[in-house]
N, C-alpha and C. Protein backbone atom coordinates (compact mmCIF):
# COMPACT_ATOMS: atom_id res chain seq x y z
N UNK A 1 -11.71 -4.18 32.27
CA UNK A 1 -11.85 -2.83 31.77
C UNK A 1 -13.17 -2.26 32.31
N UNK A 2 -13.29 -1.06 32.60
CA UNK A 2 -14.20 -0.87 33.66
C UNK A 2 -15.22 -0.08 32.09
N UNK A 3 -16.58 0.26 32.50
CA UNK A 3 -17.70 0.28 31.74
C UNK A 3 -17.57 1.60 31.14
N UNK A 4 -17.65 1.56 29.74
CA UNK A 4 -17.35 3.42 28.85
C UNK A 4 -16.13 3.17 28.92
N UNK A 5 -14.99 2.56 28.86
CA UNK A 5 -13.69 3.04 28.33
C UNK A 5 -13.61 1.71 27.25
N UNK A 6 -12.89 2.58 25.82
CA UNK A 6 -12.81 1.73 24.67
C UNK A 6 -11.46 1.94 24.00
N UNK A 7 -10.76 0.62 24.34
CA UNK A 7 -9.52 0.48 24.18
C UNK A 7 -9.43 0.69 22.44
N UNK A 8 -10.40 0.74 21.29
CA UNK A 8 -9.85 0.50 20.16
C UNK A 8 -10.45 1.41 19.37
N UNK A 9 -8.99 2.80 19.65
CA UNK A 9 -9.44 3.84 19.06
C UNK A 9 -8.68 3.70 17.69
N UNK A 10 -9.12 4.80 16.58
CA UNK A 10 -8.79 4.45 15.43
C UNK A 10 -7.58 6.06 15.01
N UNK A 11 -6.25 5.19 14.17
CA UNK A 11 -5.36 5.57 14.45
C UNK A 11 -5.84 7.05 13.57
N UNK A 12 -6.21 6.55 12.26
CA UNK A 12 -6.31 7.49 11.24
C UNK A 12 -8.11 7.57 11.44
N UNK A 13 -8.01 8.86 11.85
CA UNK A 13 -10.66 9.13 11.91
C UNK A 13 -10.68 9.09 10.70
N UNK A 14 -10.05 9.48 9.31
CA UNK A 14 -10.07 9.88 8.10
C UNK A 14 -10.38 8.44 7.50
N UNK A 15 -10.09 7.53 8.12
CA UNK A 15 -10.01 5.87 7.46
C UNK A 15 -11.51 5.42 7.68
N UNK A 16 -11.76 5.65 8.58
CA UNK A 16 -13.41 5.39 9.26
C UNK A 16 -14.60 5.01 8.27
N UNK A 17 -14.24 6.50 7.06
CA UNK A 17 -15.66 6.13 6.15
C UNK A 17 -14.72 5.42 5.28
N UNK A 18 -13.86 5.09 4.31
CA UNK A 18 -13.15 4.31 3.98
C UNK A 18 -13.66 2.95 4.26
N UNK A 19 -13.23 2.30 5.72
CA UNK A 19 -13.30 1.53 5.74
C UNK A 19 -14.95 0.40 5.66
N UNK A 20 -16.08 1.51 6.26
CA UNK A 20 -17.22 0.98 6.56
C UNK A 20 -17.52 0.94 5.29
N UNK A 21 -17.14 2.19 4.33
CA UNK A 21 -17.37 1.77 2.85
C UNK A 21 -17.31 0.23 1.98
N UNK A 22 -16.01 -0.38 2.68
CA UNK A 22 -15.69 -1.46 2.76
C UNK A 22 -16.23 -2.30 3.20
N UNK A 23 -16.71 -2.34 4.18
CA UNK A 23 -17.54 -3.27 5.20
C UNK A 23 -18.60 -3.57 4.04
N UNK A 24 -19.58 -2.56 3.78
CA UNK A 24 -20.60 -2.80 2.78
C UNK A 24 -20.42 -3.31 1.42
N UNK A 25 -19.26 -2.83 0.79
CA UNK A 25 -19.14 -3.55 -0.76
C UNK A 25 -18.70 -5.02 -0.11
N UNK A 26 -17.62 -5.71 0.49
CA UNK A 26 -17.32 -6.77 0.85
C UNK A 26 -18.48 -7.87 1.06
N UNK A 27 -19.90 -7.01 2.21
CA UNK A 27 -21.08 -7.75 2.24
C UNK A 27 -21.76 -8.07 1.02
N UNK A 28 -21.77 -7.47 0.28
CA UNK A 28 -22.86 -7.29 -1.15
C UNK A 28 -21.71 -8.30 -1.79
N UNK A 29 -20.67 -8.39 -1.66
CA UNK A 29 -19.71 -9.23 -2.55
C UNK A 29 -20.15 -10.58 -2.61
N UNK A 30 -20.60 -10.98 -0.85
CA UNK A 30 -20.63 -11.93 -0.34
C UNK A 30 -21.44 -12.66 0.02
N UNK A 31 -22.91 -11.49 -0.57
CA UNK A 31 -24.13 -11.73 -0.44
C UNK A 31 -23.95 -12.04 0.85
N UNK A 32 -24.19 -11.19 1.68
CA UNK A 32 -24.47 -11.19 3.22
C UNK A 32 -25.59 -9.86 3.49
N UNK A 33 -26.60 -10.40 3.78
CA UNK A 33 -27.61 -9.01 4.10
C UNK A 33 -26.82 -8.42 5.12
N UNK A 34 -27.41 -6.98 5.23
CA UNK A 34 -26.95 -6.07 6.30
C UNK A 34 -27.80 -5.29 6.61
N UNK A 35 -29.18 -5.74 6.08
CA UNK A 35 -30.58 -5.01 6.83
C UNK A 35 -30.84 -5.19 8.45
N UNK A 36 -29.85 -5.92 8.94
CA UNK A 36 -30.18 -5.94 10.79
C UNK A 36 -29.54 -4.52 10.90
N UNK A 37 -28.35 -4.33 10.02
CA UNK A 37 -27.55 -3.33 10.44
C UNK A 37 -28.29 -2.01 11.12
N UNK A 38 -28.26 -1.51 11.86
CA UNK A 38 -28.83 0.08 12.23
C UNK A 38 -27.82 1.06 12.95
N UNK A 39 -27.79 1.64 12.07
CA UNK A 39 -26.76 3.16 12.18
C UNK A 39 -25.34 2.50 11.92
N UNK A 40 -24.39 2.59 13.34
CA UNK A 40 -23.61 1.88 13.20
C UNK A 40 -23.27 0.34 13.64
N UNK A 41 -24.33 0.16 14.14
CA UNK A 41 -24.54 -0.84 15.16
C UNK A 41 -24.77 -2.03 14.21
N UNK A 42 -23.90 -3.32 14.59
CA UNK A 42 -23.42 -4.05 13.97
C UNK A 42 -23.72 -6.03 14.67
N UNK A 43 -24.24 -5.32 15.80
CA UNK A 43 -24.75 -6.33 17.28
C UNK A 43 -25.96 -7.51 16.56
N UNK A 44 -26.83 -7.24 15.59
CA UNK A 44 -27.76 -8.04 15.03
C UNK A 44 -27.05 -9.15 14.40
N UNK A 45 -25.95 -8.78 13.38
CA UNK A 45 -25.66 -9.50 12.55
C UNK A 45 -24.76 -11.17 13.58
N UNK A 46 -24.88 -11.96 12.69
CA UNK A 46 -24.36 -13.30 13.15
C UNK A 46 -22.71 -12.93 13.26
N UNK A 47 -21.78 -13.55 14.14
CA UNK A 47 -20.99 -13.67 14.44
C UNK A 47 -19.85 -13.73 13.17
N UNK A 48 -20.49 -14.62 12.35
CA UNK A 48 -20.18 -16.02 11.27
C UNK A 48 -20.03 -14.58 9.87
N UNK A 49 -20.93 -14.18 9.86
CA UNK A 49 -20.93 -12.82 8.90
C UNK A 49 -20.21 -11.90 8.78
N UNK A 50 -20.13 -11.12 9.70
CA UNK A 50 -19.03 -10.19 10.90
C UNK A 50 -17.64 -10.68 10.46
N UNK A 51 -17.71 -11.80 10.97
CA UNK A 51 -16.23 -12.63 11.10
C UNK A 51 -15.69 -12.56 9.64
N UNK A 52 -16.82 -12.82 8.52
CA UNK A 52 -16.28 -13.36 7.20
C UNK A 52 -15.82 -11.85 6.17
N UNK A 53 -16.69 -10.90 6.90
CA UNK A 53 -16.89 -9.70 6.10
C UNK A 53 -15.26 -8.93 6.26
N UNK A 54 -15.53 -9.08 7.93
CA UNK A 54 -13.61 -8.65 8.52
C UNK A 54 -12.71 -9.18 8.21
N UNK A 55 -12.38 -10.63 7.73
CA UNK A 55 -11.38 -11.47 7.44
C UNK A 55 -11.31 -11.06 6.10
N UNK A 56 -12.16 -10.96 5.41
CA UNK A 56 -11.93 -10.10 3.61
C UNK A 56 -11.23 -8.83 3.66
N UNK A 57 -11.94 -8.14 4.93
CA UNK A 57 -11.57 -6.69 4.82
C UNK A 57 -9.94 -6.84 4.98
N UNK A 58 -9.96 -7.67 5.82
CA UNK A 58 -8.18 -7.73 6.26
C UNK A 58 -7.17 -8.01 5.13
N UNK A 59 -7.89 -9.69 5.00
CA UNK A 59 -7.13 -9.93 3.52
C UNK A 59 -6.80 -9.01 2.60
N UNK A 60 -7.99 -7.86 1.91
CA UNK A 60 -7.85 -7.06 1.22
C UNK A 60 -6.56 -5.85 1.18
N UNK A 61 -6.56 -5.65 2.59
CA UNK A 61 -6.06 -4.37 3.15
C UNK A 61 -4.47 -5.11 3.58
N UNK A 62 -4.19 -6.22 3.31
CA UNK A 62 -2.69 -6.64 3.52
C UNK A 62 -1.92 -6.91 2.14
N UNK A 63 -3.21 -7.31 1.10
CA UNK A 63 -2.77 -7.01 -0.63
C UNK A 63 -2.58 -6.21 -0.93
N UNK A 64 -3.10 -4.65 0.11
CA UNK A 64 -2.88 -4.08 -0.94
C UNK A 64 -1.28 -3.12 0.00
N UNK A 65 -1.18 -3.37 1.11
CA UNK A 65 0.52 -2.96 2.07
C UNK A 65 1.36 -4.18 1.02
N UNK A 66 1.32 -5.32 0.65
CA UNK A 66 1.92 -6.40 -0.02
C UNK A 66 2.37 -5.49 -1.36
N UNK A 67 1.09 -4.60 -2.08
CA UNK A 67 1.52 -4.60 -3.41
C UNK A 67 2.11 -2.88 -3.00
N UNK A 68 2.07 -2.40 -2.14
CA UNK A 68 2.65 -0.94 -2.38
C UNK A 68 4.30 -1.10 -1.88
N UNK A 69 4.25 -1.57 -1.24
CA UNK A 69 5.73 -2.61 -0.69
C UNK A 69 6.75 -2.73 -1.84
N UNK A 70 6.19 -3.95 -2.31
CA UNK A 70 6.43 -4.41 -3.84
C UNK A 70 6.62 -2.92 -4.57
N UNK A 71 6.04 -2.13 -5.32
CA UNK A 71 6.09 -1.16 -6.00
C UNK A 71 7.46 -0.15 -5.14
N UNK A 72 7.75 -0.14 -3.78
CA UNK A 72 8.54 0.69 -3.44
C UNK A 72 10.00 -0.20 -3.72
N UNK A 73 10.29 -1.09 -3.60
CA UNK A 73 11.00 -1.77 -3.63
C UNK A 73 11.38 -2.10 -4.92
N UNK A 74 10.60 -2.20 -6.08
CA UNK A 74 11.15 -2.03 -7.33
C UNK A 74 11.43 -0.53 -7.56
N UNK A 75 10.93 0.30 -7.35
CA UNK A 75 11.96 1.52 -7.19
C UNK A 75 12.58 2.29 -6.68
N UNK A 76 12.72 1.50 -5.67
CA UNK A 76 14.23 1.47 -5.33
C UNK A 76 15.27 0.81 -5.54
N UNK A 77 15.43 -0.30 -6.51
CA UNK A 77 16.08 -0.77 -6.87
C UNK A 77 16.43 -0.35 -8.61
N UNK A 78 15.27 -0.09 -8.67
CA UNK A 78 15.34 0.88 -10.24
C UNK A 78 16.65 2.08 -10.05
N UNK A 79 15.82 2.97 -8.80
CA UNK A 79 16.77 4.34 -8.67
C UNK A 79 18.44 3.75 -8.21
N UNK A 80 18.65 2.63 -7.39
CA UNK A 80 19.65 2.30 -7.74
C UNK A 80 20.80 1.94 -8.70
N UNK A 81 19.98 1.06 -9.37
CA UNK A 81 20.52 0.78 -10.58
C UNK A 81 21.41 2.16 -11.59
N UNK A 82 20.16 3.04 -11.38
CA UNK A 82 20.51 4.04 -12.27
C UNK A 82 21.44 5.20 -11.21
N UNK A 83 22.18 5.16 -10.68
CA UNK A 83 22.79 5.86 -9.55
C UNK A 83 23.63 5.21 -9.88
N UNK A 84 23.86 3.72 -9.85
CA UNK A 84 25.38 2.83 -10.46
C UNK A 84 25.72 2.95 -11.82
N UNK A 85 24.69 3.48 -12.51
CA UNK A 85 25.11 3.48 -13.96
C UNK A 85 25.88 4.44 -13.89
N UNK A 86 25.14 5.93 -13.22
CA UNK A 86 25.63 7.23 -13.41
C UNK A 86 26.94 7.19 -13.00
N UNK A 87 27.26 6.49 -11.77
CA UNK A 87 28.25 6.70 -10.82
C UNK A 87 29.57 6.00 -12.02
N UNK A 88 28.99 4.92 -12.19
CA UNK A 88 30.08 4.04 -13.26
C UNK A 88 30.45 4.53 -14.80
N UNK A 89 29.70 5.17 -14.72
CA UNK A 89 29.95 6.51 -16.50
C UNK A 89 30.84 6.92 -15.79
N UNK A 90 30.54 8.11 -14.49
CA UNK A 90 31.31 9.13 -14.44
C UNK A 90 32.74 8.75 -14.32
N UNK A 91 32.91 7.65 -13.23
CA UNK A 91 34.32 6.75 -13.46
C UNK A 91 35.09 6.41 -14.51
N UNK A 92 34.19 6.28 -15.50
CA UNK A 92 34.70 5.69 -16.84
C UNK A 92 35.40 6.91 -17.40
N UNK A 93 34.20 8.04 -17.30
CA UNK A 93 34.55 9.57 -18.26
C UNK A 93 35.70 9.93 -17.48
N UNK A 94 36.01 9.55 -15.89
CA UNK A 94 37.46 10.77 -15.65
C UNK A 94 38.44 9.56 -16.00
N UNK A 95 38.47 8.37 -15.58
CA UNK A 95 39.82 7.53 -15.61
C UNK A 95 40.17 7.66 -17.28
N UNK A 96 39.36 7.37 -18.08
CA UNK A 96 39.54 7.65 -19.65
C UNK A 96 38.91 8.57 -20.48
N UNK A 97 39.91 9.45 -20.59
CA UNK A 97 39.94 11.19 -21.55
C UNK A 97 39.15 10.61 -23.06
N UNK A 98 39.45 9.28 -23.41
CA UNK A 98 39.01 9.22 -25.06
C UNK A 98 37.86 8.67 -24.97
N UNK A 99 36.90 8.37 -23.76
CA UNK A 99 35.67 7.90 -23.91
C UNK A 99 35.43 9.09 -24.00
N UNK A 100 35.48 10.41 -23.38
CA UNK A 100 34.71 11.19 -23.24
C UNK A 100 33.79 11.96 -24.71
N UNK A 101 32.96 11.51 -24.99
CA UNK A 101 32.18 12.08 -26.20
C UNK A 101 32.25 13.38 -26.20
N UNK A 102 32.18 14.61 -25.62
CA UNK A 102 32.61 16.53 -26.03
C UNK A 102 33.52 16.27 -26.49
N UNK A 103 34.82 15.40 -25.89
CA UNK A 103 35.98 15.87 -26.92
C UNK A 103 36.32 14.94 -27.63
N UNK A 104 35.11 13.91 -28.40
CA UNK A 104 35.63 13.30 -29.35
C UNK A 104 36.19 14.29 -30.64
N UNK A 105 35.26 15.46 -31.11
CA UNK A 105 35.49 16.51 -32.13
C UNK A 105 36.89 17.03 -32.09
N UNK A 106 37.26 17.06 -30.66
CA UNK A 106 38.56 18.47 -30.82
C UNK A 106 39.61 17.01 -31.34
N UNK A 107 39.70 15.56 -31.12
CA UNK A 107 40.87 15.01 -31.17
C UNK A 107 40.82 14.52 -32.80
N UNK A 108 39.79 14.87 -33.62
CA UNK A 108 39.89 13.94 -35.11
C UNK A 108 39.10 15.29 -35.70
């Protein structure tokens, strides 16, 4: 790759402070100083630090695609459910006239 071109642009810019936000609570989690840190520059810190701070960040950020996943998937199976109920009433109400509760009154 030739010098000034940077293959790892970021999909969402809006995630950016998000994430460095992250970077820093994760360090303090982990008691990892980050006084080498300057501006954005990240080149001081040990490899070993870096490495441990990103592997949290990741972990973190796949619990939480894991748990929104999870949450879509129980409702969608919720809204199913209740789509078979509806669907299986309405079956019930046309094949049989005497389930139908409005005209329980007119027949007694």
């Amino acid at each position: 790759m030739a010098a000034g071109q940077k293959s790892n642009t970021l999909v969402y810019a809006q995630a950016k402070k998000a994430l460095d936000q992250m970077k820093y609570e994760i360090s303090k989690e982990l008691n990892i100083d980050t006084s080498p840190v300057q501006g954005d520059y990240w080149g001081y810190m040990t490899a070993r630090d870096c490495g441990a701070i990103g592997g949290h960040m990741v972990k973190r950020m796949i619990e939480a695609a894991e748990r929104t996943l999870s949450q879509q998937a129980v409702a969608n199976v919720q809204a199913g459910f209740r789509s078979g109920l509806t669907a299986q009433a309405n079956d019930q109400n046309t094949t049989n006239p005497n389930l139908n509760l409005n005209t329980l009154n007119q027949h007694y």
